[in-house]
Every structure is written in structure tokens, then in C-alpha cells.
PDB file of N, CA and C in Angstrom:
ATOM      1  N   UNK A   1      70.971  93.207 106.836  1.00  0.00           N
ATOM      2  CA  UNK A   1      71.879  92.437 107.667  1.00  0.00           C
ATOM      3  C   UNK A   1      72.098  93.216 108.950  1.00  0.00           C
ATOM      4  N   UNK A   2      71.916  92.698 110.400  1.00  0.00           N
ATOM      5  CA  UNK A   2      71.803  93.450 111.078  1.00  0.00           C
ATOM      6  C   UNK A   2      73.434  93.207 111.711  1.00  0.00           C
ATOM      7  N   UNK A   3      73.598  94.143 112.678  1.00  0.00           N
ATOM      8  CA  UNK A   3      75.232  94.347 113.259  1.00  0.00           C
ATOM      9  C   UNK A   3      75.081  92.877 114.386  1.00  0.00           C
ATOM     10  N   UNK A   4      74.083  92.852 114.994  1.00  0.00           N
ATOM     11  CA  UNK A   4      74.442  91.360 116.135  1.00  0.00           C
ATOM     12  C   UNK A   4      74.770  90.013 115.175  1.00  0.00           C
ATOM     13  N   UNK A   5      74.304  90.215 113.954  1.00  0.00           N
ATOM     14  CA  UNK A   5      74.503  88.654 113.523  1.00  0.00           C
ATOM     15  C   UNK A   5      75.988  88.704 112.856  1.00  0.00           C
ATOM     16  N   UNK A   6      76.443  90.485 112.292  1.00  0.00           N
ATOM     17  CA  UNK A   6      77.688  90.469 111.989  1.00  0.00           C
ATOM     18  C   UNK A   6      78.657  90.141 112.975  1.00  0.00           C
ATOM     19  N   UNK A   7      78.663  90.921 114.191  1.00  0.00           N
ATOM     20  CA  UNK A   7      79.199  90.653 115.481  1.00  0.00           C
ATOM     21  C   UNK A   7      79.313  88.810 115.974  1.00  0.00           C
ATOM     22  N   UNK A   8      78.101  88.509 115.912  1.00  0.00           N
ATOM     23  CA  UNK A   8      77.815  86.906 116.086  1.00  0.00           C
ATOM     24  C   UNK A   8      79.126  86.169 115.534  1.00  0.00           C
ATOM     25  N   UNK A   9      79.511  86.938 113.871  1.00  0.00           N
ATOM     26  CA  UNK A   9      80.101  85.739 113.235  1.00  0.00           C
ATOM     27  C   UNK A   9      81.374  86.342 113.280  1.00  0.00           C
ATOM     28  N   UNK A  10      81.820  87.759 113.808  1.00  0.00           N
ATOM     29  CA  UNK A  10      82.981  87.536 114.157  1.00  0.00           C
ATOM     30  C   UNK A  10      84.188  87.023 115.072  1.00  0.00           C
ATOM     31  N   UNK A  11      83.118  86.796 116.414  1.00  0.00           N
ATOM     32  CA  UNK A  11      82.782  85.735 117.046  1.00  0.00           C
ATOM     33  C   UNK A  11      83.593  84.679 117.201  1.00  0.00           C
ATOM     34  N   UNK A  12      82.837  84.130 116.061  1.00  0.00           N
ATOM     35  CA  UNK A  12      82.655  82.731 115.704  1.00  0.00           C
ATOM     36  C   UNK A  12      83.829  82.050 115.018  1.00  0.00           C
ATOM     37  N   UNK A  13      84.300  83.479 113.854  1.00  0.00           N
ATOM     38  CA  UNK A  13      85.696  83.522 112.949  1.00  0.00           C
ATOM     39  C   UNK A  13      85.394  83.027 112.100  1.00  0.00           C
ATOM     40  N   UNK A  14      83.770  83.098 111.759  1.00  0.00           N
ATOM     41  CA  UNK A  14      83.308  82.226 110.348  1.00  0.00           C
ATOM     42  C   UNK A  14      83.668  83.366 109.470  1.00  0.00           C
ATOM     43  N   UNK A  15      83.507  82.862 108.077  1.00  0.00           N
ATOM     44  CA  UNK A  15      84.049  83.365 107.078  1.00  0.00           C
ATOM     45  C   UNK A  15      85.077  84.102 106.780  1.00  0.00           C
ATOM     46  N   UNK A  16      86.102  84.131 107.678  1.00  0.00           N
ATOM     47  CA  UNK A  16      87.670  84.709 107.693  1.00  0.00           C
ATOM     48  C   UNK A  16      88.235  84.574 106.305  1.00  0.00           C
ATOM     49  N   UNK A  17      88.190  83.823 105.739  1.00  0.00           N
ATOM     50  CA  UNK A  17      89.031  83.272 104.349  1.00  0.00           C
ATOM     51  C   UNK A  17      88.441  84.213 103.552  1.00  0.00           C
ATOM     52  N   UNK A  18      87.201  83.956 103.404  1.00  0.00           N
ATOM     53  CA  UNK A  18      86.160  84.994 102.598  1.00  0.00           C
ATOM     54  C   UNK A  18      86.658  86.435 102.607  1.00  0.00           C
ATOM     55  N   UNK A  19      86.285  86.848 103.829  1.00  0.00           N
ATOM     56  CA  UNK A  19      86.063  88.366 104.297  1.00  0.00           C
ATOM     57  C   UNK A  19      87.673  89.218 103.774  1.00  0.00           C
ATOM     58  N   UNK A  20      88.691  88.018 104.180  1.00  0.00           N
ATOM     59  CA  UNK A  20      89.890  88.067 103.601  1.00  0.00           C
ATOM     60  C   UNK A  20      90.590  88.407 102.012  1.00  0.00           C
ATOM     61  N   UNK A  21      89.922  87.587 101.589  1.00  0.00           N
ATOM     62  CA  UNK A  21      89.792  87.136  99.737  1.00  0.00           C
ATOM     63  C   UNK A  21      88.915  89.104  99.519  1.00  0.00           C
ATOM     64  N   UNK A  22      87.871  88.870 100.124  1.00  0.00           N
ATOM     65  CA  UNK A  22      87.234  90.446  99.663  1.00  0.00           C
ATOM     66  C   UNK A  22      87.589  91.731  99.868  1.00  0.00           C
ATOM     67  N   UNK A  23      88.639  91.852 101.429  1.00  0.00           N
ATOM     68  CA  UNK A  23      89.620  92.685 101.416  1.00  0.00           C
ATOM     69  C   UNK A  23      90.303  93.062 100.018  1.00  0.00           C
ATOM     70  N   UNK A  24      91.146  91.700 100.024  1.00  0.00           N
ATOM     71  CA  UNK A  24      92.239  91.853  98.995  1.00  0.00           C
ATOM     72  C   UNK A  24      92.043  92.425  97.883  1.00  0.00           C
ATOM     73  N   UNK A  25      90.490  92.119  97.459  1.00  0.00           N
ATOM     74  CA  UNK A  25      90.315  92.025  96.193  1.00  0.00           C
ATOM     75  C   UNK A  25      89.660  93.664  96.042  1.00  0.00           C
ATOM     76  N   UNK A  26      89.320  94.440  96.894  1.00  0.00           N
ATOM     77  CA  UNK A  26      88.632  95.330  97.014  1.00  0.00           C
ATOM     78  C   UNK A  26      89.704  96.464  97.155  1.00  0.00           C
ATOM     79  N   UNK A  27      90.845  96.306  97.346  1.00  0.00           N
ATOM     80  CA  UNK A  27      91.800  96.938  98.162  1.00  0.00           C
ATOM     81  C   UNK A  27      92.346  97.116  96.845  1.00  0.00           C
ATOM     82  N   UNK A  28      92.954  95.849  96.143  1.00  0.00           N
ATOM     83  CA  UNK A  28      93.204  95.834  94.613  1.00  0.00           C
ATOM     84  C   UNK A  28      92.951  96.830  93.652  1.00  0.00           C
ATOM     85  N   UNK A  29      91.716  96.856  93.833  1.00  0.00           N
ATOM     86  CA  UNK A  29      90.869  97.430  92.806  1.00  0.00           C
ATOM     87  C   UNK A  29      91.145  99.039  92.955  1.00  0.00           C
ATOM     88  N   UNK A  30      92.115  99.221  93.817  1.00  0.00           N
ATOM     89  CA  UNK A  30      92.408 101.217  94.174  1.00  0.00           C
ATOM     90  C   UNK A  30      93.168 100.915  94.267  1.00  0.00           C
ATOM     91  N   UNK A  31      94.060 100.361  93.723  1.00  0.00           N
ATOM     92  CA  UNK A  31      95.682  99.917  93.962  1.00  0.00           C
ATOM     93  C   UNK A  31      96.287  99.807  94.982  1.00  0.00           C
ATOM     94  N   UNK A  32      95.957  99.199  96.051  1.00  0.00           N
ATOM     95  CA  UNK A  32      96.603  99.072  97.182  1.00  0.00           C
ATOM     96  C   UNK A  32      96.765  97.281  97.564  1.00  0.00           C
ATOM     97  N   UNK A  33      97.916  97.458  97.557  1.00  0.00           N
ATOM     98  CA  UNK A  33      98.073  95.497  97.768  1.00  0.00           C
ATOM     99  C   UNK A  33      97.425  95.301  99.454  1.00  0.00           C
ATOM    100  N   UNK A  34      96.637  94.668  99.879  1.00  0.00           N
ATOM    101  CA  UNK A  34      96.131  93.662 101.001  1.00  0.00           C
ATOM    102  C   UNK A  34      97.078  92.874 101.290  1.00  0.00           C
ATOM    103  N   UNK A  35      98.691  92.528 101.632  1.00  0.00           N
ATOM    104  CA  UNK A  35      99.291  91.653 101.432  1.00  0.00           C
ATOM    105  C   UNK A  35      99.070  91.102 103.321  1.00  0.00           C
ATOM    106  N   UNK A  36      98.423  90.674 103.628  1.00  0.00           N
ATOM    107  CA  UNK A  36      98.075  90.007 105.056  1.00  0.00           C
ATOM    108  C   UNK A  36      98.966  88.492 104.684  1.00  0.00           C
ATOM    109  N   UNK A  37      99.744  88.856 106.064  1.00  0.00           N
ATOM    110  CA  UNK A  37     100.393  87.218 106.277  1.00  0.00           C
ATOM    111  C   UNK A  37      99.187  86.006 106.858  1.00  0.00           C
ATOM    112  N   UNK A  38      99.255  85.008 106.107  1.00  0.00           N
ATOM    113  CA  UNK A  38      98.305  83.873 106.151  1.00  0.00           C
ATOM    114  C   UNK A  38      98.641  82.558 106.864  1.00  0.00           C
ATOM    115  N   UNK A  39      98.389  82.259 107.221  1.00  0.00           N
ATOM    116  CA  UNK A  39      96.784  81.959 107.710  1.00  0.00           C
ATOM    117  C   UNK A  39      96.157  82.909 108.598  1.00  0.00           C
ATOM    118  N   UNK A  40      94.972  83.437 108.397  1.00  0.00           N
ATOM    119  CA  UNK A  40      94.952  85.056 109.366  1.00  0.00           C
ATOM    120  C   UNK A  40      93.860  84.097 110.360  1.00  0.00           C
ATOM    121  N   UNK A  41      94.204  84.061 111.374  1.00  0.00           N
ATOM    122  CA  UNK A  41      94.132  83.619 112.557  1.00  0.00           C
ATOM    123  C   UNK A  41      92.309  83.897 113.044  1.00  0.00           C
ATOM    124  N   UNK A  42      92.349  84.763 112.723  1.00  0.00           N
ATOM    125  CA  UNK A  42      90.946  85.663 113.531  1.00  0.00           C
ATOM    126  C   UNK A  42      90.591  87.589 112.984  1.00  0.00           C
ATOM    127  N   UNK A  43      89.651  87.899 113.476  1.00  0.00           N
ATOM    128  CA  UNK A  43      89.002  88.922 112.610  1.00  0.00           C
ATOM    129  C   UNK A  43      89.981  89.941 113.845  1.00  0.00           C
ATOM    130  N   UNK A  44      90.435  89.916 114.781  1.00  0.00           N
ATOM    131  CA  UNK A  44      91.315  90.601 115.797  1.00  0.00           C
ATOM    132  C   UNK A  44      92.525  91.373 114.855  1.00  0.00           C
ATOM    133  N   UNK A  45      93.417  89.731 114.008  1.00  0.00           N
ATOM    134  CA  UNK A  45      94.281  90.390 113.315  1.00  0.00           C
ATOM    135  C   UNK A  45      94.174  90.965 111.633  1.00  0.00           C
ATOM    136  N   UNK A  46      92.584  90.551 111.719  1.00  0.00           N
ATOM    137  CA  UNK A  46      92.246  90.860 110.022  1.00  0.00           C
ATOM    138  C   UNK A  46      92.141  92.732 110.521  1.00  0.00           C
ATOM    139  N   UNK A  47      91.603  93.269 111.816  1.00  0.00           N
ATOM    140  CA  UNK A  47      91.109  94.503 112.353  1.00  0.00           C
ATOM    141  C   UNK A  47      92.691  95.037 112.355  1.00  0.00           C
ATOM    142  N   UNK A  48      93.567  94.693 112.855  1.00  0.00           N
ATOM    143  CA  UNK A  48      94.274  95.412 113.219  1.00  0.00           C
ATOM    144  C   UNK A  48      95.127  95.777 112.028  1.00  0.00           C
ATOM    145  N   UNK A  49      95.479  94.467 111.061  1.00  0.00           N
ATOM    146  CA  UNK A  49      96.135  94.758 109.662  1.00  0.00           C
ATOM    147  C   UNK A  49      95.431  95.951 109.024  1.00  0.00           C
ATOM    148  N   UNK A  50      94.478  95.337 108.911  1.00  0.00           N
ATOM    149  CA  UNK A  50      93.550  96.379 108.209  1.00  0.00           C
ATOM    150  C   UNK A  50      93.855  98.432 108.440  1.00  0.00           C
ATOM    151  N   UNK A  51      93.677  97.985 110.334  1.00  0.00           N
ATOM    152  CA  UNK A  51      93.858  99.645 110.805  1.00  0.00           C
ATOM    153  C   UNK A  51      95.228 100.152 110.261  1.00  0.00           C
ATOM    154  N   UNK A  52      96.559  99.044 110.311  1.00  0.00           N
ATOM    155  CA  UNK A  52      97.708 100.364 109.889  1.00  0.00           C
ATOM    156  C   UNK A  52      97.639 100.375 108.638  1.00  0.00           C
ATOM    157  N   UNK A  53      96.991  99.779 107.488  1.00  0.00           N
ATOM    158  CA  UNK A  53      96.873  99.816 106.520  1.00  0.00           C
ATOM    159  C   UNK A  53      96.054 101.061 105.753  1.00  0.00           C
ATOM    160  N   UNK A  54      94.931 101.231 106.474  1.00  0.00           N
ATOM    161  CA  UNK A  54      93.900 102.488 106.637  1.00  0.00           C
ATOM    162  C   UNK A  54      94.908 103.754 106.702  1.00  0.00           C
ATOM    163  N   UNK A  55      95.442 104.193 108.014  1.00  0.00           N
ATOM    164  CA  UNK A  55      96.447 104.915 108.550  1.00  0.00           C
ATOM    165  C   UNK A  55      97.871 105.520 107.424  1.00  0.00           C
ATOM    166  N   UNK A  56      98.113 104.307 107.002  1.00  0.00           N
ATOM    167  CA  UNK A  56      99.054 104.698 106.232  1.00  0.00           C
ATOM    168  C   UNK A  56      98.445 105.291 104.764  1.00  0.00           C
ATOM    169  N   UNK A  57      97.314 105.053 104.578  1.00  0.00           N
ATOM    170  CA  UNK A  57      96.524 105.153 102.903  1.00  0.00           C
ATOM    171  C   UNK A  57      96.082 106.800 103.171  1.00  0.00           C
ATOM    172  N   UNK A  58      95.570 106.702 104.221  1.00  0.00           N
ATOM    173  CA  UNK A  58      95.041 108.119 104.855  1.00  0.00           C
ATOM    174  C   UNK A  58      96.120 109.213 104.929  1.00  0.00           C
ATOM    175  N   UNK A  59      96.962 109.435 105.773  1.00  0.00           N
ATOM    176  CA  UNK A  59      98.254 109.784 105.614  1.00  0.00           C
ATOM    177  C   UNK A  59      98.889 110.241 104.288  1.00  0.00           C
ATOM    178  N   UNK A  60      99.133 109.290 103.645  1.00  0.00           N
ATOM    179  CA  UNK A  60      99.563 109.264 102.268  1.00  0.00           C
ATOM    180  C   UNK A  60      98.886 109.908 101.300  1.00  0.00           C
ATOM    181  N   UNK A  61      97.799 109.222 100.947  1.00  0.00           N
ATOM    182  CA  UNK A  61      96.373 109.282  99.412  1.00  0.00           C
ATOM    183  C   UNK A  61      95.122 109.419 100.259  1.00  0.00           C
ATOM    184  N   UNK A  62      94.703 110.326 100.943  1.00  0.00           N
ATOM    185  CA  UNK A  62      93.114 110.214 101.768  1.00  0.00           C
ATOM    186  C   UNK A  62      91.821 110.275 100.512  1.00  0.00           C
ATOM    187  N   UNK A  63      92.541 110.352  98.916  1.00  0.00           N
ATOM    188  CA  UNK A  63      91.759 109.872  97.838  1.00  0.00           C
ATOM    189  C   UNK A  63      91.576 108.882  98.010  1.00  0.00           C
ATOM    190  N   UNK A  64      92.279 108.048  97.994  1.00  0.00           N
ATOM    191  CA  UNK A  64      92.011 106.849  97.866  1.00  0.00           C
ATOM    192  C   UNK A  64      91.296 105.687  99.096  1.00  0.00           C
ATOM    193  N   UNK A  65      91.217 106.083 100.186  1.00  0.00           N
ATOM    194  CA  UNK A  65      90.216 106.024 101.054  1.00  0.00           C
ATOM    195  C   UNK A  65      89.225 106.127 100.634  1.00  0.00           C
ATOM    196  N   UNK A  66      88.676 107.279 100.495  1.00  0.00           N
ATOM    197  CA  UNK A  66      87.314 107.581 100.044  1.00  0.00           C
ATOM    198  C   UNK A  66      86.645 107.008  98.878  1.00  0.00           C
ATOM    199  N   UNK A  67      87.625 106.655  97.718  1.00  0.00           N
ATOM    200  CA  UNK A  67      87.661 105.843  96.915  1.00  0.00           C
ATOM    201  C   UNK A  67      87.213 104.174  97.204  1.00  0.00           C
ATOM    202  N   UNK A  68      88.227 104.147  98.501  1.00  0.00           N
ATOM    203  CA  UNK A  68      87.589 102.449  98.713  1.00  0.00           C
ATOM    204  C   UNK A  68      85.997 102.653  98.981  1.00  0.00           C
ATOM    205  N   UNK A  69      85.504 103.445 100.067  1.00  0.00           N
ATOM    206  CA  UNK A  69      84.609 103.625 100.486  1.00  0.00           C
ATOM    207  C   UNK A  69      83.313 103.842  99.557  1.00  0.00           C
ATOM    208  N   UNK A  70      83.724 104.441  98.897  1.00  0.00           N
ATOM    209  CA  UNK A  70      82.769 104.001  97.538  1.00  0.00           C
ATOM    210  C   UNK A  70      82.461 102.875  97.058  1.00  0.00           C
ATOM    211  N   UNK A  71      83.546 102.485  96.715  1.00  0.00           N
ATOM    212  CA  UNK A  71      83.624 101.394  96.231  1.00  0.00           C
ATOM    213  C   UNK A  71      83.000  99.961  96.338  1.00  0.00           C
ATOM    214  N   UNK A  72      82.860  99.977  97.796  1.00  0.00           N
ATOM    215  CA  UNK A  72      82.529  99.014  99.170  1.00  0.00           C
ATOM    216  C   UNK A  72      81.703  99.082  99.310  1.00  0.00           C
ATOM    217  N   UNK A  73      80.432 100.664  99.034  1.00  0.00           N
ATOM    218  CA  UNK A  73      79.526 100.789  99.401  1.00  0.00           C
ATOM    219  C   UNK A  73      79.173 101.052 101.211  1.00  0.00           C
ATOM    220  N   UNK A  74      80.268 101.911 101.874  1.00  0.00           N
ATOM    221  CA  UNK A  74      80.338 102.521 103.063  1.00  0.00           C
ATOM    222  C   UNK A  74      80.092 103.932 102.942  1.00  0.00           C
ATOM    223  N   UNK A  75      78.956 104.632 103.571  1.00  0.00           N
ATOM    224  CA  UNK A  75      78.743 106.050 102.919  1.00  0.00           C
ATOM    225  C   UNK A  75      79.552 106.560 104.039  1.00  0.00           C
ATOM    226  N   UNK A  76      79.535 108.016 103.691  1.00  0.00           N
ATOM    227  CA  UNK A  76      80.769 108.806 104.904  1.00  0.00           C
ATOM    228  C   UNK A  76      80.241 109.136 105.657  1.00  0.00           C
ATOM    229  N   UNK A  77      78.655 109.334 105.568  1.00  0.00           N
ATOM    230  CA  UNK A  77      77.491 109.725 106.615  1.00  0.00           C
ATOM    231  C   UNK A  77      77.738 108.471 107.651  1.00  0.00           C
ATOM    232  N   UNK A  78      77.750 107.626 107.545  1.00  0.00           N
ATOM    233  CA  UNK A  78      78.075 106.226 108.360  1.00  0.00           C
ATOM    234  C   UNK A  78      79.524 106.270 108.898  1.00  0.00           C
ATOM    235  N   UNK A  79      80.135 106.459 108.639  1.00  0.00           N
ATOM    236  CA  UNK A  79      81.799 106.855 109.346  1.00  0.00           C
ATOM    237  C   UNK A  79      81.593 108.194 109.785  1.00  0.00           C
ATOM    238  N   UNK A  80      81.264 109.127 109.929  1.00  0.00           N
ATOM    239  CA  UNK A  80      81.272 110.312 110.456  1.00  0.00           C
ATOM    240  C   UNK A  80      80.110 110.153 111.637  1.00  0.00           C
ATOM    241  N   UNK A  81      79.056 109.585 111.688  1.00  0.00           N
ATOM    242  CA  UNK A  81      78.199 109.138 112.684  1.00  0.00           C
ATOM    243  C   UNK A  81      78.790 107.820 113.466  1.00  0.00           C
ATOM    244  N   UNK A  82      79.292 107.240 113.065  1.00  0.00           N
ATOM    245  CA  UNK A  82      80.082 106.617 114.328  1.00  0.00           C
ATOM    246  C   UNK A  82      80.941 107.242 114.618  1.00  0.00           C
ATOM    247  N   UNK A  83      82.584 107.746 114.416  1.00  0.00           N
ATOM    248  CA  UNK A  83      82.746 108.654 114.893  1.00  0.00           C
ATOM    249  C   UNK A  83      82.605 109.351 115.887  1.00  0.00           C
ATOM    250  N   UNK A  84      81.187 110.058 116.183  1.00  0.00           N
ATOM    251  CA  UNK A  84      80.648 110.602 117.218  1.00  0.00           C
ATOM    252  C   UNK A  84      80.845 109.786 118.246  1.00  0.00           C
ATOM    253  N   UNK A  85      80.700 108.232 117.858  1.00  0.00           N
ATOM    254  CA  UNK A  85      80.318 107.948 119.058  1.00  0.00           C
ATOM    255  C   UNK A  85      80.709 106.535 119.901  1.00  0.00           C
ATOM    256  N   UNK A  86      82.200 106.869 119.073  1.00  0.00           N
ATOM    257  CA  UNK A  86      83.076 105.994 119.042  1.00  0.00           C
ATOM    258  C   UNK A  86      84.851 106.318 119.884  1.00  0.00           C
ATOM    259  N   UNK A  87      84.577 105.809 120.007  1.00  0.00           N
ATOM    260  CA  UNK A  87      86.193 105.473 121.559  1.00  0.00           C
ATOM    261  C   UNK A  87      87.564 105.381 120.589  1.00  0.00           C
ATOM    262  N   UNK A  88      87.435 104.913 119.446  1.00  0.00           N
ATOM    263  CA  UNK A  88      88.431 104.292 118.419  1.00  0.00           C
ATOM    264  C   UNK A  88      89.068 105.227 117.834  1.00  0.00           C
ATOM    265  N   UNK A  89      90.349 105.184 117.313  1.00  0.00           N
ATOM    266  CA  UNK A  89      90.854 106.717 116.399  1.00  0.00           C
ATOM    267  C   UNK A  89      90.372 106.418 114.887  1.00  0.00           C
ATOM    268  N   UNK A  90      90.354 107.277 114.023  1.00  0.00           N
ATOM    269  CA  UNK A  90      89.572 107.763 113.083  1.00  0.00           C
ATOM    270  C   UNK A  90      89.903 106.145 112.330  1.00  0.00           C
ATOM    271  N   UNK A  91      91.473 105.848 112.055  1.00  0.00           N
ATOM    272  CA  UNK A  91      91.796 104.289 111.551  1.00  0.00           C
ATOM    273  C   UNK A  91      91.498 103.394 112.063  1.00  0.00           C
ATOM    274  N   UNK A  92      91.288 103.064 113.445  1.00  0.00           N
ATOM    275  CA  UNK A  92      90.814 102.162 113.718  1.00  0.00           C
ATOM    276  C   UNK A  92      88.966 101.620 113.443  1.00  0.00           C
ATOM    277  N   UNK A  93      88.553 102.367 113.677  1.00  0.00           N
ATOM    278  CA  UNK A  93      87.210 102.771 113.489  1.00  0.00           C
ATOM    279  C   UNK A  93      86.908 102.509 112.273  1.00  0.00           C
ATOM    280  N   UNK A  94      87.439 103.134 111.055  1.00  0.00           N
ATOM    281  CA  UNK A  94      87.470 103.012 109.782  1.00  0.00           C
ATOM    282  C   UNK A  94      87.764 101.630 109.144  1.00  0.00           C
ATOM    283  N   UNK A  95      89.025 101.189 109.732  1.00  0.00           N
ATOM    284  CA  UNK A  95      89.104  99.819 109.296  1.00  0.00           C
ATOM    285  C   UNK A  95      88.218  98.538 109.716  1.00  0.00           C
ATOM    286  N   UNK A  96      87.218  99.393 111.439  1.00  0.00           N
ATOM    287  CA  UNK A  96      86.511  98.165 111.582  1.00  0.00           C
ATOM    288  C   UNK A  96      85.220  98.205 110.892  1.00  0.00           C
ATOM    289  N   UNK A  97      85.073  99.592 110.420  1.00  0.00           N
ATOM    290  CA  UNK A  97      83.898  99.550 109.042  1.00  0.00           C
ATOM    291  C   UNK A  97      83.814  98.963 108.040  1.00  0.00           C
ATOM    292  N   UNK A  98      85.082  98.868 107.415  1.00  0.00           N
ATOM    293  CA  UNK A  98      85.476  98.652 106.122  1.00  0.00           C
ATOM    294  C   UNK A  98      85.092  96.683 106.334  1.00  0.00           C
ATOM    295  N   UNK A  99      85.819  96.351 107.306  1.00  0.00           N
ATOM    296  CA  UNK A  99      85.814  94.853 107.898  1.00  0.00           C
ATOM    297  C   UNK A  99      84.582  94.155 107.814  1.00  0.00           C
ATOM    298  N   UNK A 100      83.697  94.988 108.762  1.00  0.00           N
ATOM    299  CA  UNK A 100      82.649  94.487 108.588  1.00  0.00           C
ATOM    300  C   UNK A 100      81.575  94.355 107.336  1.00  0.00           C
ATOM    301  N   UNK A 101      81.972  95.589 106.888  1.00  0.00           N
ATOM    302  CA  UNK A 101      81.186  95.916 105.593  1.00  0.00           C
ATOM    303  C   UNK A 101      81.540  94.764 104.405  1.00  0.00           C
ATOM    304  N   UNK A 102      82.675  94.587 104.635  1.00  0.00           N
ATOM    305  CA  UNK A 102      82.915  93.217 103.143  1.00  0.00           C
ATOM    306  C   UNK A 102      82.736  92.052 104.313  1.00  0.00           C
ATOM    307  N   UNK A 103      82.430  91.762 105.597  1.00  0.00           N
ATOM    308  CA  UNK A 103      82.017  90.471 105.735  1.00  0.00           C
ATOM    309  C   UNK A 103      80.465  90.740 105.479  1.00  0.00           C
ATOM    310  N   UNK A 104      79.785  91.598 105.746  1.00  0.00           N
ATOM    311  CA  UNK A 104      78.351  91.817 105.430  1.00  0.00           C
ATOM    312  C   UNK A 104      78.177  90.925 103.771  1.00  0.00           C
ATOM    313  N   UNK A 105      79.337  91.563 103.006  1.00  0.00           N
ATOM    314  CA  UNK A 105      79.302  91.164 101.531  1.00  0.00           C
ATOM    315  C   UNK A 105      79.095  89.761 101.469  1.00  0.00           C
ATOM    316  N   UNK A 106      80.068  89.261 102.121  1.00  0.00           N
ATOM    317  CA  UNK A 106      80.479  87.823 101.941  1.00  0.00           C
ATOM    318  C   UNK A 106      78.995  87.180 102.832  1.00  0.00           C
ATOM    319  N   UNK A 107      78.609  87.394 103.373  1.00  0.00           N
ATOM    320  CA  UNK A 107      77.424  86.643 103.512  1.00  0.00           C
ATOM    321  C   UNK A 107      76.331  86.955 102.982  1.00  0.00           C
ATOM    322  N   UNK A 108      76.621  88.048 102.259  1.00  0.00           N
ATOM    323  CA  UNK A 108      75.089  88.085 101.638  1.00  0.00           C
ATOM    324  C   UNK A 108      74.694  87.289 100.696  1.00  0.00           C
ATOM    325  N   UNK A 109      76.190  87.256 100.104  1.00  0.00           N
ATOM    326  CA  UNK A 109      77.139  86.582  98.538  1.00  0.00           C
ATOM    327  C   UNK A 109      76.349  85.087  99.118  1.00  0.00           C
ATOM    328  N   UNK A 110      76.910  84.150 100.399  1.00  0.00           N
ATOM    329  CA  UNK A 110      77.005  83.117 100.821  1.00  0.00           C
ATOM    330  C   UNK A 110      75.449  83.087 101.046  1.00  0.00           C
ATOM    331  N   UNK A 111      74.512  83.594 101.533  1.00  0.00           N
ATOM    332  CA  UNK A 111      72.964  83.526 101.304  1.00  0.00           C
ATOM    333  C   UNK A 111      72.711  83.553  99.996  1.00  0.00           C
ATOM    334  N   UNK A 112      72.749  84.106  98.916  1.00  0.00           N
ATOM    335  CA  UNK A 112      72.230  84.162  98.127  1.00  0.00           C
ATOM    336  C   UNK A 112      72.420  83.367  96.897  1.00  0.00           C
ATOM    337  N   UNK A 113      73.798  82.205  97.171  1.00  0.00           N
ATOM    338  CA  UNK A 113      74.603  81.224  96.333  1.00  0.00           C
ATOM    339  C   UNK A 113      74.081  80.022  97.137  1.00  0.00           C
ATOM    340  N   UNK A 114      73.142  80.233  97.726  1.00  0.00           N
ATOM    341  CA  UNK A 114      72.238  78.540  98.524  1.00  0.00           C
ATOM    342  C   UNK A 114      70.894  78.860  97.616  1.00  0.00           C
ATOM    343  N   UNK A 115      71.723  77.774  97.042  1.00  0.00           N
ATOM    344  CA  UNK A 115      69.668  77.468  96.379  1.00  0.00           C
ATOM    345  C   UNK A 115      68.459  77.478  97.110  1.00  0.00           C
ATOM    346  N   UNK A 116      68.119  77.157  98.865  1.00  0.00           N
ATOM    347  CA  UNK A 116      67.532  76.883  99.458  1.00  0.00           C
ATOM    348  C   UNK A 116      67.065  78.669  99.867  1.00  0.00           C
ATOM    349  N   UNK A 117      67.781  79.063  99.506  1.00  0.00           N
ATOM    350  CA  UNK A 117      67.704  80.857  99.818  1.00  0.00           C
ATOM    351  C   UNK A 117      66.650  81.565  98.374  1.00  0.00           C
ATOM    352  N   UNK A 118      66.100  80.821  97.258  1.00  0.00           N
ATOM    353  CA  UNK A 118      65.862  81.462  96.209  1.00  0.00           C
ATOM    354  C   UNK A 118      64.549  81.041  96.351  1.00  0.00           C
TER     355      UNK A 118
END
């Protein structure tokens, strides 16, 4: 999955509900509630929830960060190489990894649940 077609669809604000639902559910799973006020508008405020959410986990449990990141399938070699080369503070940056990385999910999920894809 390349980054322009991720970029493309954030865009676009396709799969918000999705990308949303996979937050939550991912976030869950390390005990951290996702509680985003809904209807989430656009991937602007899914980024920014996300960042003080990051911030505060980091701060707090930086286990459990790393934990999501596992989890998600985001290696740290990939956050530490952007990083370099990135304008963003360590949460912001992080949360727009994390973002993209479960919308990556959700469409792969959404390709691969079209019969026309098999």
C-alpha cells in the first residue's frame, strides 16, 4: 500500500468510520479507551485526538506505546526514521503513524472482503 493512495484517501475522508472503529478497537486491546466524540468530522480531528492521546500514554505508560506499536504492526525503525525527518513533535508524528497505519488496515481489510479482489 503505497503512502499517495493513503494520503489520497485522507483527502477524500473515506473510510473515517472504519479507521475510527480500528483505533478504538486497537487502543482497547492495551487498555486505553479511544473515547473520540462522534461524528468525527475528518482525519484532521481523528490526527489531533489521537496526538493528545499518544502524549498523555507516553508521559504516563511509554510501555504501553510501544505495546500499541506492536500490536499495529508499526516497527520503531519506521518512527525513529521519520523522526529524522520530520517537522512534527515526537506525538504528533506518532499519532500520524499510528493513523495511517490502521487506515492502511482498513483498506486492505476493504480490498480483500470484495470478491472481485480474489
Amino acid at each position: 500500500m503505497d503512502l499517495e493512495k493513503i494520503n489520497d484517501t485522507i483527502m477524500a475522508n473515506e473510510f473515517l468510520i472504519e479507521t475510527t472503529f480500528q483505533l478504538e478497537k486497537d487502543f482497547l486491546n492495551i487498555g486505553v479507551n479511544f473515547d473520540i466524540k462522534k461524528p468525527v468530522q475528518d482525519y484532521k480531528q481523528l490526527f489531533s485526538f489521537a496526538s493528545t492521546l499518544v502524549n498523555t500514554l507516553n508521559e504516563q505508560d511509554p510501555k504501553r506505546v510501544l505495546n500499541l506499536l506492536y500490536r499495529i504492526d508499526l516497527p520503531e525503525e519506521k518512527v525513529q526514521s521519520e523522526m529524522q525527518i520530520s517537522a512534527l513533535t515526537f506525538s504528533e508524528l506518532l499519532a500520524e503513524l499510528i493513523v495511517k497505519r490502521e487506515l492502511q488496515k482498513v483498506i486492505m481489510k476493504n480490498y480483500y472482503s470484495n470478491p472481485e479482489n480474489q
